[in-house]
N, C-alpha and C. Protein backbone atom coordinates (compact mmCIF):
# COMPACT_ATOMS: atom_id res chain seq x y z
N UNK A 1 0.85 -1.18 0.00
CA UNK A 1 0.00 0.00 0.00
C UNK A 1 0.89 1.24 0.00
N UNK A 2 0.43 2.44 -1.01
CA UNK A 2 1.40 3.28 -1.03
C UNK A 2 1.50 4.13 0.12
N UNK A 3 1.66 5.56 0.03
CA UNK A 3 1.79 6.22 1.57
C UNK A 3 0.19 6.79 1.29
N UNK A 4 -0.37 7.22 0.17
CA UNK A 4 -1.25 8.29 -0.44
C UNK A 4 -2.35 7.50 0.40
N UNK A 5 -2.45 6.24 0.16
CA UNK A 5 -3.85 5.46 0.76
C UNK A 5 -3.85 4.84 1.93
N UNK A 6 -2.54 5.06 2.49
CA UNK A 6 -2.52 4.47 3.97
C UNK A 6 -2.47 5.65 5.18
N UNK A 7 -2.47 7.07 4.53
CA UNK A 7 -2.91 8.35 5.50
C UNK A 7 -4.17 8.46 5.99
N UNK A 8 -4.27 8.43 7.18
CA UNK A 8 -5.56 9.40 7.55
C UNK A 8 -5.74 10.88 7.07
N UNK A 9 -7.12 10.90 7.03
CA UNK A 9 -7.19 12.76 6.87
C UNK A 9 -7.30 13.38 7.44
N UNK A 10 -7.19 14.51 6.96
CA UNK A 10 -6.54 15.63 7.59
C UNK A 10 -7.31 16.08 8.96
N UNK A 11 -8.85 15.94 8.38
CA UNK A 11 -9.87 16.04 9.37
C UNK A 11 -10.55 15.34 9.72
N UNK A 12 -11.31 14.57 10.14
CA UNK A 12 -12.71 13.83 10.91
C UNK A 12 -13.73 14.38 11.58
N UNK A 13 -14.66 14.20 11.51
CA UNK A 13 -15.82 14.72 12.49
C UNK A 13 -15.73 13.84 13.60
N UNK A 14 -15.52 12.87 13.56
CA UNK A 14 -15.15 12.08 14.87
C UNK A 14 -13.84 12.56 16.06
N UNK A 15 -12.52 13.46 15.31
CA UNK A 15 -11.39 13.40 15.77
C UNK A 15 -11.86 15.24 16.74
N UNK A 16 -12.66 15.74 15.83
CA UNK A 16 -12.51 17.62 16.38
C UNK A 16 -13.58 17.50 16.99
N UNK A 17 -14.05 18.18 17.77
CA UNK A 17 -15.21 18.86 18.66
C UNK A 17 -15.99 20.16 17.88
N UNK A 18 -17.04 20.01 17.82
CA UNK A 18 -17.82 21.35 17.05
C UNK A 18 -17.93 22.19 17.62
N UNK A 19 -17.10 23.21 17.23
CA UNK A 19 -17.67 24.44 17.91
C UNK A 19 -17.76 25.63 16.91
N UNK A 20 -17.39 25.35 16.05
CA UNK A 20 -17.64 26.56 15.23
C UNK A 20 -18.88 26.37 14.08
N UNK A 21 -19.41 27.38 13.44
CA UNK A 21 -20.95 27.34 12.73
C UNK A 21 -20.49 27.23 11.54
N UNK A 22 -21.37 26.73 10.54
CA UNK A 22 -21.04 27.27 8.89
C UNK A 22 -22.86 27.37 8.20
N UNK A 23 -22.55 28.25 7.86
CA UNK A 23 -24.42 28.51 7.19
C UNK A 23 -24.17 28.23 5.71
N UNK A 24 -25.27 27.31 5.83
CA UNK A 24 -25.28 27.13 4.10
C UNK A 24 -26.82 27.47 3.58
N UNK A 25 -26.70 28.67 2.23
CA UNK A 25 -28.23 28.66 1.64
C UNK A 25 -28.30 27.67 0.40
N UNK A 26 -29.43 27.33 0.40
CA UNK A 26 -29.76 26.00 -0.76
C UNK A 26 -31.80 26.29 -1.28
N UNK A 27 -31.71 26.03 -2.60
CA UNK A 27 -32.69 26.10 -3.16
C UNK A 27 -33.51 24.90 -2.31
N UNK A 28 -34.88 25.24 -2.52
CA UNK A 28 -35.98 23.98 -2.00
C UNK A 28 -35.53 22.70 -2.60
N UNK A 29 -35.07 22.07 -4.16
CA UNK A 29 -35.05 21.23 -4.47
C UNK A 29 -33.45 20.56 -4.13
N UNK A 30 -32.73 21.29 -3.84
CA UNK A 30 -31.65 21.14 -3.64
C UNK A 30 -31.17 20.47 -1.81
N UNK A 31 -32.24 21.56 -1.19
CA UNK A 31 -32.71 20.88 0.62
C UNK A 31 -33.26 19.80 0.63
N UNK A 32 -34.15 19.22 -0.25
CA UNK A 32 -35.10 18.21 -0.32
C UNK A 32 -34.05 17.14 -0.73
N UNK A 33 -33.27 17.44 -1.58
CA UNK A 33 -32.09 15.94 -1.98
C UNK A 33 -31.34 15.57 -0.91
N UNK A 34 -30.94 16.85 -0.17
CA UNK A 34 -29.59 16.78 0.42
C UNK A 34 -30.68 16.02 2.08
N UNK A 35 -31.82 16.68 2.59
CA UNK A 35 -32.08 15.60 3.10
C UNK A 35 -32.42 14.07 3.09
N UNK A 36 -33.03 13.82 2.09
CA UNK A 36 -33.23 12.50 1.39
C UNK A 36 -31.63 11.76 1.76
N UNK A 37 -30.74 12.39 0.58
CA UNK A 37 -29.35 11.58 1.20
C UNK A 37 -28.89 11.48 2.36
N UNK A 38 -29.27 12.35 2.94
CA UNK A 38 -28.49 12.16 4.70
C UNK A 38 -29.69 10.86 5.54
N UNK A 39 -31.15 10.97 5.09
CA UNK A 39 -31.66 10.00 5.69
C UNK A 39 -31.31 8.81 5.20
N UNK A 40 -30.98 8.42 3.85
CA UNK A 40 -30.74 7.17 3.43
C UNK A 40 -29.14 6.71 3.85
N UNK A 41 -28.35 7.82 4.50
CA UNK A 41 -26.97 7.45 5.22
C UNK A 41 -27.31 7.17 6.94
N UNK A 42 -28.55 7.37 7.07
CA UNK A 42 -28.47 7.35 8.54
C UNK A 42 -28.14 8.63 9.87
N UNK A 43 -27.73 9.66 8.66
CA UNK A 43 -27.33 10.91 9.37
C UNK A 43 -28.27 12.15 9.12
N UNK A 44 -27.77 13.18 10.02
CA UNK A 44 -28.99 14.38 9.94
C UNK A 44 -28.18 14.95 8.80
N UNK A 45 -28.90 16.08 8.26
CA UNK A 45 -28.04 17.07 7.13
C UNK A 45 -26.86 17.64 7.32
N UNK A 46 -26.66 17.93 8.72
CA UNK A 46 -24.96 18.56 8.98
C UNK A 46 -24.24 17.31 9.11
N UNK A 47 -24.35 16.65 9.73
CA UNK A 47 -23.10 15.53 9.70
C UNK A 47 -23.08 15.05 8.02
N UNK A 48 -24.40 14.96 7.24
CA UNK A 48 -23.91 14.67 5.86
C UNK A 48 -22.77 15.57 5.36
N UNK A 49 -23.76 16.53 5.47
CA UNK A 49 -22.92 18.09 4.84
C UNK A 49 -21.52 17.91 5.12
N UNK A 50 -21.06 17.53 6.57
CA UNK A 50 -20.02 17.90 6.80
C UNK A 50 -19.06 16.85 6.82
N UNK A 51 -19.36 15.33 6.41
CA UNK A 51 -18.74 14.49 6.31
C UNK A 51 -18.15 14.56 4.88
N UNK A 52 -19.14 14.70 3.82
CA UNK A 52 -19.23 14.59 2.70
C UNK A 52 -17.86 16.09 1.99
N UNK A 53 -17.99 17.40 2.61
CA UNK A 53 -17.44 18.49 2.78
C UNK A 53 -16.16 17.94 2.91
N UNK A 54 -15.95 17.02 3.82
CA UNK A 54 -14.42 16.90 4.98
C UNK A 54 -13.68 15.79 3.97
N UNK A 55 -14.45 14.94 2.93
CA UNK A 55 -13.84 14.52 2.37
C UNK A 55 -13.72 15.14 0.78
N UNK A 56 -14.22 15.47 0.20
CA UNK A 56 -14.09 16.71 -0.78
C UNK A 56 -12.72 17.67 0.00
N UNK A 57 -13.06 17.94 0.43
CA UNK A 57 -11.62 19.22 0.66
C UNK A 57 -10.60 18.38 1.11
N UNK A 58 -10.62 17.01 2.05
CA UNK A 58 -9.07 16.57 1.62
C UNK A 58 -8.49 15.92 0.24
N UNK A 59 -9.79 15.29 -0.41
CA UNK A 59 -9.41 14.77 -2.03
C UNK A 59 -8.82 16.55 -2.87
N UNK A 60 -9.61 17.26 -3.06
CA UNK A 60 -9.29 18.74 -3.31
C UNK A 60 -7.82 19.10 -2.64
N UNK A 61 -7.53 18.73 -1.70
CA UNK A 61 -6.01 19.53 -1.76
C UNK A 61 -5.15 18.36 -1.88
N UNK A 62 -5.46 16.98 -1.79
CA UNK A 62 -4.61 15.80 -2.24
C UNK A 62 -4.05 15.81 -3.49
N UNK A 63 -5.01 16.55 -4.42
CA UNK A 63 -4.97 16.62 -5.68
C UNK A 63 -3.82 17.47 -6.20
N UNK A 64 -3.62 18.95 -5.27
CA UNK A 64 -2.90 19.82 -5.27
C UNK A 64 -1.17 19.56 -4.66
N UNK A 65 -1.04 18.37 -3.95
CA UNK A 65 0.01 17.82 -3.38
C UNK A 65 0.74 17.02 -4.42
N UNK A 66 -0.08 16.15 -5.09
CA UNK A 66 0.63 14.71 -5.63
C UNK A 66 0.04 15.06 -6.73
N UNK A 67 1.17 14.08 -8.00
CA UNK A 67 0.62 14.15 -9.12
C UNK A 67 1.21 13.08 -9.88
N UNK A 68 0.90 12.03 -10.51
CA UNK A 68 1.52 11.12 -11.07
C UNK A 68 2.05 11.59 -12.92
N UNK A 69 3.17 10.88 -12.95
CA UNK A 69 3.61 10.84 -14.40
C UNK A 69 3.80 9.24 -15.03
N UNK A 70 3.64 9.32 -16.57
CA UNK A 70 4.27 8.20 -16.79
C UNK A 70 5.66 8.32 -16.95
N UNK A 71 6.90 7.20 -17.15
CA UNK A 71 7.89 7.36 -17.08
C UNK A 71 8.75 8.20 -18.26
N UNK A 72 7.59 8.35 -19.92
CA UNK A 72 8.08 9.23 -20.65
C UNK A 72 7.75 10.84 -19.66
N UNK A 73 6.73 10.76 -19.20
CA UNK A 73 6.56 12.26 -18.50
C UNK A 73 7.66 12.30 -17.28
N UNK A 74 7.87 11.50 -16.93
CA UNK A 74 8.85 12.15 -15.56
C UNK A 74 10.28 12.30 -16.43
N UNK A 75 10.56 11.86 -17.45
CA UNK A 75 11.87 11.88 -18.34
C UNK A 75 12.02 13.64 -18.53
N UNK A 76 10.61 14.00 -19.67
CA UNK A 76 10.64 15.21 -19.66
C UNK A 76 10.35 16.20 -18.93
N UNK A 77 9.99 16.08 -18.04
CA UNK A 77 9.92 16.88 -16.44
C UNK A 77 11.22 17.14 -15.80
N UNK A 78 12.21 15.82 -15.54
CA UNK A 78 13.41 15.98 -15.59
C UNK A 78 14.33 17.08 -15.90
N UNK A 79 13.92 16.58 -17.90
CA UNK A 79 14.81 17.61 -18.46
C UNK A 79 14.70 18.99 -18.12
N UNK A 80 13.39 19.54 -17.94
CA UNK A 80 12.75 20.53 -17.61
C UNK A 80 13.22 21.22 -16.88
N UNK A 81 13.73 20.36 -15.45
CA UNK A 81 14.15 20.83 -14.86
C UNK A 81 15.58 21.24 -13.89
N UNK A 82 16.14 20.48 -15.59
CA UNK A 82 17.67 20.44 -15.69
C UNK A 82 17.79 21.48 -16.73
N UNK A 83 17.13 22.20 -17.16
CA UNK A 83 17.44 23.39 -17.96
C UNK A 83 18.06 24.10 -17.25
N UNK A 84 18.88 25.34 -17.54
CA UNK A 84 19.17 26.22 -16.86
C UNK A 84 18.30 27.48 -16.78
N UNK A 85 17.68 27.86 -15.98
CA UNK A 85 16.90 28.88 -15.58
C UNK A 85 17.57 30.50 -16.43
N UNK A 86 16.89 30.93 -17.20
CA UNK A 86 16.72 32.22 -17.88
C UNK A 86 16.42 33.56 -16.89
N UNK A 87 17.14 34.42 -17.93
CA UNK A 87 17.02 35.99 -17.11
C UNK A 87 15.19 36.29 -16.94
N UNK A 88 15.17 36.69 -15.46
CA UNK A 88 13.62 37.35 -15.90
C UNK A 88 13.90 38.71 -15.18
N UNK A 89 13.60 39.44 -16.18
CA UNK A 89 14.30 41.02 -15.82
C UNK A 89 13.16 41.65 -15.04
N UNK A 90 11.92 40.86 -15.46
CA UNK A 90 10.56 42.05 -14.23
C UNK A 90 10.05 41.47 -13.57
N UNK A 91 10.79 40.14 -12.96
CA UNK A 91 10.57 39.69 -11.82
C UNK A 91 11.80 40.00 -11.17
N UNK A 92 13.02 39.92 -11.62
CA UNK A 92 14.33 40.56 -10.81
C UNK A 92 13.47 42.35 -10.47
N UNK A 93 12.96 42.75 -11.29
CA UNK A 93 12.26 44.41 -10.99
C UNK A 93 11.61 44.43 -9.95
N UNK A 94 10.28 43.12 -10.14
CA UNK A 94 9.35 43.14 -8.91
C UNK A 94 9.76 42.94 -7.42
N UNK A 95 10.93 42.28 -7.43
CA UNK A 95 11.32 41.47 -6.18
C UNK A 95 12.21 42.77 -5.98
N UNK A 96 12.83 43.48 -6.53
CA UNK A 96 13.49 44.94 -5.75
C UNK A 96 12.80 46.00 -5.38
N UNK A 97 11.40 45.69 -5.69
CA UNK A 97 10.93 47.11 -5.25
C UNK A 97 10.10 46.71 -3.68
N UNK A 98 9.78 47.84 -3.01
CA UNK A 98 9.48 47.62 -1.59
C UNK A 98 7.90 47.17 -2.02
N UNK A 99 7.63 45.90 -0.48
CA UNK A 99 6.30 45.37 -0.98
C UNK A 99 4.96 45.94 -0.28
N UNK A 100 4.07 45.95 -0.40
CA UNK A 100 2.90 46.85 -0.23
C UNK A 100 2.82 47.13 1.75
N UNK A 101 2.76 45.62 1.89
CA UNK A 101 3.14 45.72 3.67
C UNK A 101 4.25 45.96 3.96
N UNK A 102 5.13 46.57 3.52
CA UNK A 102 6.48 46.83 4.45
C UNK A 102 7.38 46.23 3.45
C-alpha cells in the first residue's frame, strides 16, 4: 500500500469537537435531496454536509500535493528541470521594489 492510501485525513468529524458554525443557503429542491441523502446514510443534514465536505476538501487539496507521471513524463519533467533557468528582468524588478506591507 502506497503512503497516499494508507494516510488518515486531515480532518474527521469524529477526531474535532464542534464548535464553530457554517451557514449554508440551498434552493428547496436542492434541501429536499440533500435531506433524502443524509436520511438514506443514517445521518442528519450537517453531519452529511459535513462528512461529505471533509472529504471533498481533503481529495481537493490531495490533488494539489501529488501528481503522477508516466515514465516518458517524468523523463521530460526531468529535463525541464535540468534546464538552466533564464534571465527574468521584471521579476528581478518586482522582487526589488518595496512590498505593499512593508
Amino acid at each position: 500500500m502506497d503512503e497516499s492510501t494508507s494516510r488518515e485525513p486531515a480532518v474527521t468529524t469524529a477526531i474535532r469537537s464542534k464548535s464553530e458554525r457554517i451557514d449554508v443557503r440551498a434552493s428547496a429542491p436542492v434541501k429536499q435531496l440533500l435531506q433524502e441523502a443524509a436520511r438514506a446514510a443514517h445521518k442528519n443534514v450537517s453531519e452529511f454536509l459535513l462528512d461529505a465536505g471533509i472529504v471533498a476538501a481533503n481529495q481537493t487539496l490531495a490533488e494539489r500535493l501529488r501528481f503522477e507521471l508516466s515514465p516518458a513524463q517524468w523523463q521530460e519533467f526531468q529535463r525541464a528541470l535540468d534546464q538552466p533557468v533564464g534571465s527574468k528582468p521584471k521579476l528581478r524588478k518586482l522582487l526589488a521594489e518595496p512590498g505593499r506591507l512593508g
